[in-house]
C-alpha atoms as a PDB file:
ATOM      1  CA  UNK A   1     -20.726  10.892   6.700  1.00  0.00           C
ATOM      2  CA  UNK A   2     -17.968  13.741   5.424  1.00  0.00           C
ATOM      3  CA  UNK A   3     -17.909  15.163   9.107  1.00  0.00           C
ATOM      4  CA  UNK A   4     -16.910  11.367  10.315  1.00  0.00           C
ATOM      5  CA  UNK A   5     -14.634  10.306   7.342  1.00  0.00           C
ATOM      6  CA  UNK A   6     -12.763  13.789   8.634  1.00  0.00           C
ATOM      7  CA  UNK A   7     -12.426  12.980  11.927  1.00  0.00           C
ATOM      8  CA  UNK A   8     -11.519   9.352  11.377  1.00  0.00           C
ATOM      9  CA  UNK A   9      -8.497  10.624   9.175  1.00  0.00           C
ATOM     10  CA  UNK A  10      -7.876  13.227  11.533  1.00  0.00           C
ATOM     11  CA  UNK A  11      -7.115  10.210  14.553  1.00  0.00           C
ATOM     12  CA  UNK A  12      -5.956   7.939  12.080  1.00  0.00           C
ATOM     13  CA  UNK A  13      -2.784  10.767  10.803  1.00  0.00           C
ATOM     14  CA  UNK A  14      -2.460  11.502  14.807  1.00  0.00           C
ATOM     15  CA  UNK A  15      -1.795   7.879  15.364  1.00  0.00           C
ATOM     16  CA  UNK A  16       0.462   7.325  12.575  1.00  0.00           C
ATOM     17  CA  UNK A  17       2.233  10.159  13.538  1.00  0.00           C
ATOM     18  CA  UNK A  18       2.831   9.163  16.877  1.00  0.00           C
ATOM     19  CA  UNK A  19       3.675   5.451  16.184  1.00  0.00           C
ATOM     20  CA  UNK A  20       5.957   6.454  13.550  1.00  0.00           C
ATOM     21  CA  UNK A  21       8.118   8.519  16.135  1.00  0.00           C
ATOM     22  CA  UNK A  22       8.294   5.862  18.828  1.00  0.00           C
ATOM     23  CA  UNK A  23      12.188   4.624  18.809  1.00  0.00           C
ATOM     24  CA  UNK A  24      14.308   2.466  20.707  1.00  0.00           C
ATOM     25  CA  UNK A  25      17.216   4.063  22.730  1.00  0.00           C
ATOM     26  CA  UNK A  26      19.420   3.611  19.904  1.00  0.00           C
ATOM     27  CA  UNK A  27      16.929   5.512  17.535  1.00  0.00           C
ATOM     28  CA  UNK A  28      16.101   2.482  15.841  1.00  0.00           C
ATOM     29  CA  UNK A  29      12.189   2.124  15.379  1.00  0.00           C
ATOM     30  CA  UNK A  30      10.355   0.880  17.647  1.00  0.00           C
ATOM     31  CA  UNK A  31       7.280   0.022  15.247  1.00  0.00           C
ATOM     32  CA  UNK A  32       6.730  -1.431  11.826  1.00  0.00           C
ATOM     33  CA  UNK A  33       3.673  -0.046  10.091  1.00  0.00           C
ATOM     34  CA  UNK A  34       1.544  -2.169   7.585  1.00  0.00           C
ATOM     35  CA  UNK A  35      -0.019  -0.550   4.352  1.00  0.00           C
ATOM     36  CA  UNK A  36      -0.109   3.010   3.059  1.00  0.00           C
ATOM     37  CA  UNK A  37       2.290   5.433   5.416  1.00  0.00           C
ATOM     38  CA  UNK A  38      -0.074   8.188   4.649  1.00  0.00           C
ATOM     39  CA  UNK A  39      -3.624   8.465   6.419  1.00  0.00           C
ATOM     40  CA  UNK A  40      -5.330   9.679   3.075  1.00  0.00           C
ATOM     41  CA  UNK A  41      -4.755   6.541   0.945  1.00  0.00           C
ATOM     42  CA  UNK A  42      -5.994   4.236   4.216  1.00  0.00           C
ATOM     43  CA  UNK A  43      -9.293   3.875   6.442  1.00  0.00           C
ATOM     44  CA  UNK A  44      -8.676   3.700  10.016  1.00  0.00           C
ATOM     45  CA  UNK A  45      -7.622   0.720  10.753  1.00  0.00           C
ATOM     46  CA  UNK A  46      -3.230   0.591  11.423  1.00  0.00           C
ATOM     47  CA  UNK A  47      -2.183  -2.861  11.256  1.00  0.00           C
ATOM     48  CA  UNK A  48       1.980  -2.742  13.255  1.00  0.00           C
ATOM     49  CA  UNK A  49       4.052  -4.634  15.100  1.00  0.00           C
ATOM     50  CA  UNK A  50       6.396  -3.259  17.739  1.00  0.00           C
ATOM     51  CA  UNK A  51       9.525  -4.551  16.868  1.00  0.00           C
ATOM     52  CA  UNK A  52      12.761  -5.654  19.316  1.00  0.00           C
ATOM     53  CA  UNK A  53      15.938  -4.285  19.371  1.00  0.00           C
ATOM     54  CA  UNK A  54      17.501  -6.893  16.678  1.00  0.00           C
ATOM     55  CA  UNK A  55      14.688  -5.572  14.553  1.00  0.00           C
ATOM     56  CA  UNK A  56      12.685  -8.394  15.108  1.00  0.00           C
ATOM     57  CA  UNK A  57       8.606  -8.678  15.239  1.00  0.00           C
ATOM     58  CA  UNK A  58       7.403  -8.696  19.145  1.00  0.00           C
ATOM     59  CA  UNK A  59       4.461 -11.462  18.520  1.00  0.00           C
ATOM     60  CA  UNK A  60       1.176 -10.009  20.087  1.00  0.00           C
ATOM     61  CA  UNK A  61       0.807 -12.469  22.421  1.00  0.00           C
ATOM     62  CA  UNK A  62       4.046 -11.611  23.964  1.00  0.00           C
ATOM     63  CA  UNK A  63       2.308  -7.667  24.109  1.00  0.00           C
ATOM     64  CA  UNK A  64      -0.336  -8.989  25.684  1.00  0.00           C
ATOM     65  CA  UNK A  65       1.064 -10.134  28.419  1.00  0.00           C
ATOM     66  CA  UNK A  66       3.455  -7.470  28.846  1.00  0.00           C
ATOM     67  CA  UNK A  67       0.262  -4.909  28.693  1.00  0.00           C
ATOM     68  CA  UNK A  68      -1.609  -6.778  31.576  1.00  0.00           C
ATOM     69  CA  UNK A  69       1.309  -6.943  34.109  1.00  0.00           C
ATOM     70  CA  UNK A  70       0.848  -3.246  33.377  1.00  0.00           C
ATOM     71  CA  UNK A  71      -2.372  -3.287  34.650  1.00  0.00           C
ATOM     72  CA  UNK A  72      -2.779  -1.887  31.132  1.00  0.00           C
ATOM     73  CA  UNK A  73      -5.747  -2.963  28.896  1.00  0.00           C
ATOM     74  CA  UNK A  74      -5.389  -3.654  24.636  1.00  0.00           C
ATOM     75  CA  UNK A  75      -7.063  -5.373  22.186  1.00  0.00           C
ATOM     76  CA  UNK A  76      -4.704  -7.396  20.094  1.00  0.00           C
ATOM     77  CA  UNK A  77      -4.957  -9.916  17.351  1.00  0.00           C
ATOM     78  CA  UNK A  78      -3.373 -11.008  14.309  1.00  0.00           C
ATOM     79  CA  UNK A  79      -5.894 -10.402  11.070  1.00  0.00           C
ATOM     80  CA  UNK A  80      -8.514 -12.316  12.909  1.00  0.00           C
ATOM     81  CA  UNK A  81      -7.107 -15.272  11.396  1.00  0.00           C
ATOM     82  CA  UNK A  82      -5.533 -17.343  13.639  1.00  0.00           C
ATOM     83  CA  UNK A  83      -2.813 -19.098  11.345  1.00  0.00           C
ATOM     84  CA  UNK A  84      -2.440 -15.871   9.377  1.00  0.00           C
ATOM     85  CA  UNK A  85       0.830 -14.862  12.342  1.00  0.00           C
ATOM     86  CA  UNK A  86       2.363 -18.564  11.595  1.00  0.00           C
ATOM     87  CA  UNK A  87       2.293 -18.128   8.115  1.00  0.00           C
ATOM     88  CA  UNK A  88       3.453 -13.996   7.897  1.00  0.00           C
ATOM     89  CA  UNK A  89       5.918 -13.782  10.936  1.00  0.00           C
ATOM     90  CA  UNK A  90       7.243 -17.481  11.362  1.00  0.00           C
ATOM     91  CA  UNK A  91       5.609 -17.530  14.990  1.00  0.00           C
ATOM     92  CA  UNK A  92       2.526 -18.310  17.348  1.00  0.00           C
ATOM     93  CA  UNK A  93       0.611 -15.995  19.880  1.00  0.00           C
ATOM     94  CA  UNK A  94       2.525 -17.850  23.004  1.00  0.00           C
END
């Protein structure tokens, strides 16, 4: 159980890491991280939102979509609760 708790911080630091360096062209983040910003106060679950260049919340439903035009396959959701996004972010999943 150690040797897994290691490597689960291990990829959870790696992708906090790399979200936390994504930007927009004009430097501005391109992701808003949830909870603690360090890997060792956190399990490995990263709860974000990529954000637009006003600064505003992309909904996931919107990333969705975007992903699968891609050809590119996520798995997205909001807190598996399905008014929890209405209620925290003003919007729906459309």
């Amino acid at each position: 159980m150690e040797r897994i708790q290691e490597h689960v911080g291990a990829l959870t630091k790696l992708l906090l890491d790399e979200l936390g360096s994504l930007t927009q062209s004009g430097g501005r983040s391109l992701v808003k991280i949830y909870g603690p910003k360090s890997y060792l106060n956190r399990g490995g679950t990263v709860a974000f939102n990529l954000v637009d260049t006003g600064g505003k919340e992309v909904g996931y439903g919107a990333v969705e979509k975007l992903a699968a035009e891609e050809n590119i396959s996520i798995k997205s959701s909001c807190f598996s609760n399905p008014g929890a996004a209405e209620a925290a972010f003003g919007y729906t999943a459309d």
